[in-house]
Protein backbone atom coordinates (compact mmCIF):
# COMPACT_ATOMS: atom_id res chain seq x y z
CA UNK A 1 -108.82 60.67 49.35
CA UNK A 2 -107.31 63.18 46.21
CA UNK A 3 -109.25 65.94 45.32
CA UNK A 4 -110.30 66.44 41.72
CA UNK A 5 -108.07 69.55 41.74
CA UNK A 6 -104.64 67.57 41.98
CA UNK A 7 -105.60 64.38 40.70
CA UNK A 8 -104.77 64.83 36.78
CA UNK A 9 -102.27 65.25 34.58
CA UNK A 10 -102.35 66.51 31.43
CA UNK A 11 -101.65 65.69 28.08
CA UNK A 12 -98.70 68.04 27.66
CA UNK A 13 -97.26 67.12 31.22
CA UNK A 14 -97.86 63.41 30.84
CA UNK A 15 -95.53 63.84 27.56
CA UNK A 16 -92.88 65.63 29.44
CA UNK A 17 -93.35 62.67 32.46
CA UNK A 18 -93.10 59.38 30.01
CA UNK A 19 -89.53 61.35 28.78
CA UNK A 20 -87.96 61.55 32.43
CA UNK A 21 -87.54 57.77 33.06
CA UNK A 22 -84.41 56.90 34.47
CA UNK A 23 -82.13 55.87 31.49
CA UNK A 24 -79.34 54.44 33.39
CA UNK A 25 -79.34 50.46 32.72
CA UNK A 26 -80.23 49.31 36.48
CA UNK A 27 -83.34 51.12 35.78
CA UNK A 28 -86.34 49.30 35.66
CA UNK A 29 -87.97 52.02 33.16
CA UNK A 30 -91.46 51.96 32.79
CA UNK A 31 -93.86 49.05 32.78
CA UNK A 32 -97.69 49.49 31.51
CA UNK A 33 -100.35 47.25 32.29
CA UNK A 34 -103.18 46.53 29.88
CA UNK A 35 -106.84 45.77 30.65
CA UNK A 36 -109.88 45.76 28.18
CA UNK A 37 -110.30 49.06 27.19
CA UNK A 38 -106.52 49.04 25.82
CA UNK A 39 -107.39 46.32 23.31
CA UNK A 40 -111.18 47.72 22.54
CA UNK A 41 -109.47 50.86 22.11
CA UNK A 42 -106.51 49.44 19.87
CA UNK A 43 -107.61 51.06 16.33
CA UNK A 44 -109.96 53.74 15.26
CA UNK A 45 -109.53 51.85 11.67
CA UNK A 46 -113.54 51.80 11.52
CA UNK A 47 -113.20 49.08 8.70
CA UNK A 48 -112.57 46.58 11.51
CA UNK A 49 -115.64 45.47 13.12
CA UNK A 50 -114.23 42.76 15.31
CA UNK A 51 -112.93 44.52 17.98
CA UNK A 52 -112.41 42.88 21.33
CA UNK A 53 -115.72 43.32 23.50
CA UNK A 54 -115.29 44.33 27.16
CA UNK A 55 -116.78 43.07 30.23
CA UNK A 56 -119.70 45.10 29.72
CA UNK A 57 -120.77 44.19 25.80
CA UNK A 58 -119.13 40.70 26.60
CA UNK A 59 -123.21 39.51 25.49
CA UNK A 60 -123.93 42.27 23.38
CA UNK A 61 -125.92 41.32 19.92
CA UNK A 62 -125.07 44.97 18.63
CA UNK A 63 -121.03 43.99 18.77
CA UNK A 64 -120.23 42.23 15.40
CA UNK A 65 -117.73 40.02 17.28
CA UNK A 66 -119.79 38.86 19.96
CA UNK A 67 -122.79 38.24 17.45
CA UNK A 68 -120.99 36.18 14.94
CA UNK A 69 -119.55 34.27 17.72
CA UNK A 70 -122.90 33.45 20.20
CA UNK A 71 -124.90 32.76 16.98
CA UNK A 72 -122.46 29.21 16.47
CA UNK A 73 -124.17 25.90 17.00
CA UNK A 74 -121.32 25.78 19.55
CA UNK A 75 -122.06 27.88 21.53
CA UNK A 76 -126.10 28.08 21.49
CA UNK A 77 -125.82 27.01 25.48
CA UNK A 78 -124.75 30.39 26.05
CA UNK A 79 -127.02 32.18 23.38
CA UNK A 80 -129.86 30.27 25.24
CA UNK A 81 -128.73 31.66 28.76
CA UNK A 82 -127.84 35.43 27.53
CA UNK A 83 -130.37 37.03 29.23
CA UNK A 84 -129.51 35.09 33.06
CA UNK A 85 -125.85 35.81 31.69
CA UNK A 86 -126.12 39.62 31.26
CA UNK A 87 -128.27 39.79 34.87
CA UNK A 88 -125.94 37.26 36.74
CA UNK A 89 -122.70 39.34 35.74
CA UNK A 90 -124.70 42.40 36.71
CA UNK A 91 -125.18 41.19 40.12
CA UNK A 92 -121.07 40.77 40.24
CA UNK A 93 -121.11 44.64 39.39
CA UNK A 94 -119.77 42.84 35.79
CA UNK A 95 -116.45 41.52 37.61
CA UNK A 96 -115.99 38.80 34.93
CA UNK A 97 -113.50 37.62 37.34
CA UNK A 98 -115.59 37.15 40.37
CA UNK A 99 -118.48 35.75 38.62
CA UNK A 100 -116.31 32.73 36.56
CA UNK A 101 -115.01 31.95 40.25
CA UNK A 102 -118.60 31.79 41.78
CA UNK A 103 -119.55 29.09 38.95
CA UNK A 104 -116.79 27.53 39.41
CA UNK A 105 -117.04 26.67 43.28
CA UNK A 106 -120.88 26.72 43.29
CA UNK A 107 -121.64 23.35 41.14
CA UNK A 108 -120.01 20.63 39.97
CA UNK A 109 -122.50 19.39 37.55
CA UNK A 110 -122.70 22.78 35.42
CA UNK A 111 -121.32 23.32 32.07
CA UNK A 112 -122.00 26.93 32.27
CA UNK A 113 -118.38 27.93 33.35
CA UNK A 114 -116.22 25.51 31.03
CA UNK A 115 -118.85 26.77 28.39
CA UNK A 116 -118.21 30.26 29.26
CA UNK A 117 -114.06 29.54 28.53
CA UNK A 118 -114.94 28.43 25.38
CA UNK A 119 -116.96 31.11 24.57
CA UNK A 120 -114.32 33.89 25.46
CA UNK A 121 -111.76 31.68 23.79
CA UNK A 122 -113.90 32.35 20.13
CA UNK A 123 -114.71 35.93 20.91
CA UNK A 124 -110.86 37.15 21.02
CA UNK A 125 -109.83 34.52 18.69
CA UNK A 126 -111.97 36.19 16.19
CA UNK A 127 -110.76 39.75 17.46
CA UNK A 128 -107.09 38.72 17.25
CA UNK A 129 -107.44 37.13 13.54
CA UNK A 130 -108.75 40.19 12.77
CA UNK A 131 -106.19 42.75 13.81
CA UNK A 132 -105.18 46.09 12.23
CA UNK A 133 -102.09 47.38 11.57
CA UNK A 134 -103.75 50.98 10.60
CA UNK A 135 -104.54 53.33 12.91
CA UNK A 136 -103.03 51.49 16.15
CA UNK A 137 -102.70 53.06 19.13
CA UNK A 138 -100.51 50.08 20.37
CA UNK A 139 -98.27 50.74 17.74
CA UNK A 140 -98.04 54.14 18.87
CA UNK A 141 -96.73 52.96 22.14
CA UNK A 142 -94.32 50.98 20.78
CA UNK A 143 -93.23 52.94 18.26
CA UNK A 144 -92.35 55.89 21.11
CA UNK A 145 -91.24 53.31 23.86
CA UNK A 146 -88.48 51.48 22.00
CA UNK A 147 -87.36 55.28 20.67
CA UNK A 148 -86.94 56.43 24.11
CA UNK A 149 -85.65 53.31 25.92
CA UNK A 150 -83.52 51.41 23.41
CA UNK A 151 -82.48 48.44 24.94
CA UNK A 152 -83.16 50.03 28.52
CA UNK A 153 -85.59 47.80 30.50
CA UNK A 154 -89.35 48.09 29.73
CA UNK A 155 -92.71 45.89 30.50
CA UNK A 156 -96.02 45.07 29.44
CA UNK A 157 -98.48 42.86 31.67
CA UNK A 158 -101.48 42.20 29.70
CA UNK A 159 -104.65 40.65 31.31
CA UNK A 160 -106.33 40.48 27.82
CA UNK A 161 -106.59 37.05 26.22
CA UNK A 162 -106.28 38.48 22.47
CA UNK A 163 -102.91 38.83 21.05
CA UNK A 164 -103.19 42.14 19.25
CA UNK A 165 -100.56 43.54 21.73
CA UNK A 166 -98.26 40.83 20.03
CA UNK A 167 -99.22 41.24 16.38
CA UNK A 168 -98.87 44.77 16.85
CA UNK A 169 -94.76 44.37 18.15
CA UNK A 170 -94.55 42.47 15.05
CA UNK A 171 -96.23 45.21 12.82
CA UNK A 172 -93.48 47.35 14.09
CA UNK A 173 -90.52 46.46 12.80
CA UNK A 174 -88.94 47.07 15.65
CA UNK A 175 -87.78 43.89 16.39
CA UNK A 176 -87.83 41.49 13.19
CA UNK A 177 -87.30 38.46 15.25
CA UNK A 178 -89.63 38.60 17.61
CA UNK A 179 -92.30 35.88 16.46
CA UNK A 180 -94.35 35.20 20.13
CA UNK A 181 -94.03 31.40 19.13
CA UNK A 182 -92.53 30.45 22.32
CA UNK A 183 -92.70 31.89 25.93
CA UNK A 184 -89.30 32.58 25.97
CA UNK A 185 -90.15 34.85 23.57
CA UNK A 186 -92.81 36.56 25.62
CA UNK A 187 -90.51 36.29 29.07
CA UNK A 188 -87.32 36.79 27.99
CA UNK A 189 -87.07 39.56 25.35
CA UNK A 190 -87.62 43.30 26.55
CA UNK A 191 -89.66 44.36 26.50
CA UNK A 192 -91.22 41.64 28.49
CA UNK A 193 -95.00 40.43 27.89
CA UNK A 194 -96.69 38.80 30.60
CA UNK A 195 -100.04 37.51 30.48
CA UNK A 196 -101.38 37.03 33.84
CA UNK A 197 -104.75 35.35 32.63
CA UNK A 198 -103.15 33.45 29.62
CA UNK A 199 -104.12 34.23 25.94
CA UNK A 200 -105.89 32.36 23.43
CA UNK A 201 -102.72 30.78 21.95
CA UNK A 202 -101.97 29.55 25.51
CA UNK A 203 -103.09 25.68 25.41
CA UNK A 204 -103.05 23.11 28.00
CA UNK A 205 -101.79 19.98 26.77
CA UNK A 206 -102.74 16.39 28.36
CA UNK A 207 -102.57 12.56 27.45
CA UNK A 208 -103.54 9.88 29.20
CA UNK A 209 -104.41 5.94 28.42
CA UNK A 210 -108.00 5.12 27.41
CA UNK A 211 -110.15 4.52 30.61
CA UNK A 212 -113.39 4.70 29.10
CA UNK A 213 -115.37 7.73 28.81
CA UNK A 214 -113.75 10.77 27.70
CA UNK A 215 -113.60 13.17 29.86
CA UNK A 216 -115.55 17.04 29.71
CA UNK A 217 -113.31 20.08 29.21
CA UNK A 218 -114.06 21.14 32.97
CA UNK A 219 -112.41 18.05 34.23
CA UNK A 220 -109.25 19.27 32.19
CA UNK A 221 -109.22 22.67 33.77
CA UNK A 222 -109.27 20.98 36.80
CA UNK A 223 -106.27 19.02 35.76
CA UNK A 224 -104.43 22.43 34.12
CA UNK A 225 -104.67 24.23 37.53
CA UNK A 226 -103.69 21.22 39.73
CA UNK A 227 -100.44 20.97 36.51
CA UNK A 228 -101.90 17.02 36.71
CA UNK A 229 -101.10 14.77 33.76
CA UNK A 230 -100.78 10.93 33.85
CA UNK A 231 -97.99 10.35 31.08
CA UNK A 232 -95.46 12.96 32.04
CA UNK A 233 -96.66 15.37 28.84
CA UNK A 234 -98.35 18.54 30.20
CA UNK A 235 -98.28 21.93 30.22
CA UNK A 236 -98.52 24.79 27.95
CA UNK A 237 -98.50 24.73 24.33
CA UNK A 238 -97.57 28.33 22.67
CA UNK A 239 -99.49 28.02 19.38
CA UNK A 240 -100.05 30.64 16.62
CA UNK A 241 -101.05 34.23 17.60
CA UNK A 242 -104.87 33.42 16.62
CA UNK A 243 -105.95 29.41 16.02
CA UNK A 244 -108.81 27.44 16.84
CA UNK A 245 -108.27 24.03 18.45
CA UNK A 246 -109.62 20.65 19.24
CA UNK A 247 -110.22 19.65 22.45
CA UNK A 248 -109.90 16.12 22.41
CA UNK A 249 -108.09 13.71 19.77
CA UNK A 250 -107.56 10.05 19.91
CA UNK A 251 -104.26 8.42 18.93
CA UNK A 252 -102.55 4.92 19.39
CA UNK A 253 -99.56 4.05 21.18
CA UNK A 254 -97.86 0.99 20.98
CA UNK A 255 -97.25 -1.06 24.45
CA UNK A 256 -94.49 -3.35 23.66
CA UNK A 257 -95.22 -5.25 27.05
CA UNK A 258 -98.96 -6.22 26.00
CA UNK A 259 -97.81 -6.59 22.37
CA UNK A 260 -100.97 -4.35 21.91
CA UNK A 261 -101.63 -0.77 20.89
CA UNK A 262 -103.24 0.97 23.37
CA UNK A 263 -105.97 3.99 22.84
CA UNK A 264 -104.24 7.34 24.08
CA UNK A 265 -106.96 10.55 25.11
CA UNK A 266 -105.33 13.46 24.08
CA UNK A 267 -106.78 16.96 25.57
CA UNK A 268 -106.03 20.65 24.57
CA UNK A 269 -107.78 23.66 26.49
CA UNK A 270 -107.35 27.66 25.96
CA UNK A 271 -105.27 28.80 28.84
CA UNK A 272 -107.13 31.13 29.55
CA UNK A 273 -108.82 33.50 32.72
CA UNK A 274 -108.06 31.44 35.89
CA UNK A 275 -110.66 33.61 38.15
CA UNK A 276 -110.48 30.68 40.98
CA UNK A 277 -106.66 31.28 42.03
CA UNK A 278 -108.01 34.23 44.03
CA UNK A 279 -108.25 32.25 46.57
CA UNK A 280 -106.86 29.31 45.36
CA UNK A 281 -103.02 29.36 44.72
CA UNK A 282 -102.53 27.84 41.52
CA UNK A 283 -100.13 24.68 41.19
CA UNK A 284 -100.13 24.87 37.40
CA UNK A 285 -96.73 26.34 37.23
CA UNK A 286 -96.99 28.92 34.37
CA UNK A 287 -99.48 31.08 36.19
CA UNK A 288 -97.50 31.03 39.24
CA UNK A 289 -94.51 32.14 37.33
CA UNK A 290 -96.51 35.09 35.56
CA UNK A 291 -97.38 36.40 38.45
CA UNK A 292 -93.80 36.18 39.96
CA UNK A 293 -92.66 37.64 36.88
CA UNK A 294 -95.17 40.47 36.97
CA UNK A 295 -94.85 41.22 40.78
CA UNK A 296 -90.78 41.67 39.89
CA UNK A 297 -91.24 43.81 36.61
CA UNK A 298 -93.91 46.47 39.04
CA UNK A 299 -90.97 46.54 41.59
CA UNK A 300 -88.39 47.45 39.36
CA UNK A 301 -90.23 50.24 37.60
CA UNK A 302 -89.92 53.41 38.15
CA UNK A 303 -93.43 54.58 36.50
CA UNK A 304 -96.34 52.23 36.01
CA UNK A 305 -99.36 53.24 33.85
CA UNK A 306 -102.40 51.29 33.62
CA UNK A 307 -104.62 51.75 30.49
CA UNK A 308 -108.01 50.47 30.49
CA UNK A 309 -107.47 47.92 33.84
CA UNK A 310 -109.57 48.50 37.04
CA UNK A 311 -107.20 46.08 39.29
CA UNK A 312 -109.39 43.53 39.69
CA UNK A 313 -107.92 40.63 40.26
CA UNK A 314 -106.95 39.80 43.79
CA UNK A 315 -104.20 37.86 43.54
CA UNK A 316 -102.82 40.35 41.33
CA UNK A 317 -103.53 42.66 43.71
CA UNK A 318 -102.46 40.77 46.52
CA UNK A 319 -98.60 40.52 45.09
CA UNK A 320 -98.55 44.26 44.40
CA UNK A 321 -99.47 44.91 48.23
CA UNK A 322 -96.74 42.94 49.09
CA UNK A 323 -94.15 45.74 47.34
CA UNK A 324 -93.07 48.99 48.72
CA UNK A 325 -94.75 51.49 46.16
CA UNK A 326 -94.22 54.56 48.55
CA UNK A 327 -91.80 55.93 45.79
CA UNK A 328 -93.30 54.31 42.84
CA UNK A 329 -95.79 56.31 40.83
CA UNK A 330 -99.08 55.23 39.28
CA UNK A 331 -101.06 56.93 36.04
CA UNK A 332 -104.47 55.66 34.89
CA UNK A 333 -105.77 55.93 31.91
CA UNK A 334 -109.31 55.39 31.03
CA UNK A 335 -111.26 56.03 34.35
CA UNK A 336 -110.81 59.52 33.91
CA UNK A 337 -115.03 61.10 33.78
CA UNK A 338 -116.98 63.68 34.16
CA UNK A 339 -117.69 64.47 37.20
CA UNK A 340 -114.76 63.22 40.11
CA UNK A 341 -112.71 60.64 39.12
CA UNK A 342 -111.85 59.25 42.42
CA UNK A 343 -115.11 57.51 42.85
CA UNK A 344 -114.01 55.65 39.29
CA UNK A 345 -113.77 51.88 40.34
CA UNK A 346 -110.51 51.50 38.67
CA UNK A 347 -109.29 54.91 41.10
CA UNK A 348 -110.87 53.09 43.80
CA UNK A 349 -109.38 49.56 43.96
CA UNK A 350 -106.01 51.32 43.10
CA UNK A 351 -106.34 53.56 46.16
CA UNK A 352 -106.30 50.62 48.09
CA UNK A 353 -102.90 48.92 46.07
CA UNK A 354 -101.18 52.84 46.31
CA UNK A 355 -100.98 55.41 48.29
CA UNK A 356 -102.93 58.16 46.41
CA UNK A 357 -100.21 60.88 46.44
CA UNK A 358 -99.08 58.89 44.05
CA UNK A 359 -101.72 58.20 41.73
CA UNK A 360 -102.19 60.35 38.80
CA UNK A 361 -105.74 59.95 36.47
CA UNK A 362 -104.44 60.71 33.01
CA UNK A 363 -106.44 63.82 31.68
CA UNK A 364 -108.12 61.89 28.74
CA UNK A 365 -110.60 59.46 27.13
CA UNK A 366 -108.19 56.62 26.70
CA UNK A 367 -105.65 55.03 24.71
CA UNK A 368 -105.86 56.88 21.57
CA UNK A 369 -105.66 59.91 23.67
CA UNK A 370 -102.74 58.80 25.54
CA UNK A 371 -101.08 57.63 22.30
CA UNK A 372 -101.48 60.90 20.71
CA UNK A 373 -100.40 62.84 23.37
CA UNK A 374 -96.66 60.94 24.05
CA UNK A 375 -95.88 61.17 20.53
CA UNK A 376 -96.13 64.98 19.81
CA UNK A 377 -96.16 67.39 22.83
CA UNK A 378 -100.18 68.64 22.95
CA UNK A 379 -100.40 72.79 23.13
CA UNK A 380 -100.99 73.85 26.48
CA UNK A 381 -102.98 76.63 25.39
């Protein structure tokens, strides 16, 4: 275990560190990872009251987003069940994760979980389709990232389903092509973005031949994790940066054979948090690429910084135990506290990824701080 006394580092150091990346080309630069409190933290642009909720105020009536969302006819289930919500998450020590898996496995015949996709599918819909491009700390980033590194290798791995990381690359100007309409452009393009959990303009596509009753949206997620579809045409659908969707739409196709056109059920669901493939390896083949993808972009960096992410999702975790990170160091942000910051859960659940010699609790409140602090070198008075 660190002591509190060599734990930090400061603002004025962790300016001089984010400057002493490698710069030759076979360098795998630096690669941040993004949990919650990066996107709740985005903008202090007060005018914008639809700010992604976390974990914690994921049922919280004093959020603007989450209010406007839980009040919708559509999702009154979950209005209804706030109060067993809030305890039940509780009782997970609010590991959203954890808890979607445990309704998952536990019963068949409840709605709560596909319910509960839908719901998070609204709340950062309505975040993302109300992004600013004042006062963002993202930007920030960006803005200092692609001045230091220039076409040198650098990463992102989001596990946030909003796509305010994405609007804000595009606020930049630093890349006028870069759209986010296809994955290539997400994969392919450095600096990468990798979305581990999906997004909300992640859809699963699938189309089958009437056979009756239509089937519920858990029954798709069943099918979008196994990568199951009956006519061939499956998979994921990159849509616009914030949409809503339909989940099921009827069409006709023509059989020549039966001289007869033929009802065709076509299905879309939000790609989004897979909590089950912690123990369940997932078949559906974009997840399983993420995470390849991920695992290679961690290995490759020299510096990894984690803003707002308590690594806790244990496949995630499971990949990065698989690396040698002996040499590789690791810089929180946002689980820095009062009193010791070791005993932080996001410290904790690192400490058993890294060794922690090499973890380093950044000596702020979070992003903005962080932001601030890499763009003009804090006194050290």
């Amino acid at each position: 275990m660190s002591s509190t006394a060599n734990v930090y580092i400061t603002k004025a150091e962790m300016h001089e560190r984010i400057r002493k990346i490698p710069k030759d080309a076979g360098s795998g630069g630096v690669c941040f990872i993004f949990g919650a409190g990066a996107s709740y933290g985005y903008t202090e642009n007060r005018l914008t009251e639809y700010l992604p909720p976390t974990v914690t105020d994921l049922f919280d009536l004093n959020n603007k987003t989450v209010y406007d969302i839980i009040h919708k006819e559509e999702h009154a289930h979950i209005l209804r069940q706030r109060e067993f919500l809030l305890e039940d998450l509780a009782n997970y020590d609010n590991d959203l994760e954890k808890y979607l898996k445990h309704l998952y496995e536990t019963n068949n015949e409840d709605d709560t979980f596909p319910l509960l996709l839908l719901y998070l599918h609204d709340i950062y819909s309505l975040a993302s389709s109300n992004f600013s491009d004042t006062e963002n700390n993202y930007m920030k980033l960006i803005y200092v990232l692609s001045g230091l590194r220039g076409k040198l290798p650098w990463s992102c791995v989001s596990f946030n389903y909003d796509t305010i990381l994405e609007q804000s690359f595009i606020s930049s100007g630093r890349d006028r092509t870069r759209v986010f309409d296809s994955l290539e452009d997400y994969t392919d393009i450095n600096p990468k973005i990798l979305k581990p959990h999906g997004s909300v303009n992640f859809k699963y596509y699938y189309k089958e031949r009437g056979s009756g009753s239509i089937k519920g949206d858990r029954d798709i997620f069943g099918f979008m994790m196994a990568g199951k579809s009956d006519l061939g045409k499956k998979g994921l659908i990159s849509s616009p940066l914030h949409t809503n969707f339909t989940f099921y739409n009827e069409s006709k196709e023509w059989d020549a054979s039966a001289s007869i056109y033929q009802r065709i059920d076509e299905y879309v669901i939000p790609m989004i948090m897979v909590p089950i493939h912690g123990t369940h390896e997932p078949q559906n083949i974009f997840f399983k690429n993420t995470l390849d993808k991920a695992q290679e972009e961690i290995k490759n960096a020299s510096l990894v910084i984690a803003i707002g992410y308590n690594f806790g999702d244990e496949l995630f975790a499971g990949r990065l135990r698989e690396l040698d990170l002996s040499k590789k160091d690791l810089i929180l942000v946002g689980t820095n506290t009062r009193a010791d910051p070791t005993q932080h859960r996001g410290y904790k659940n690192a400490e058993n990824i890294w060794d922690s010699k090499n973890i380093r609790v950044f000596k702020g409140m979070g992003i903005k701080d962080f932001a601030d602090s890499i763009i003009k070198k804090p006194s050290t008075r």
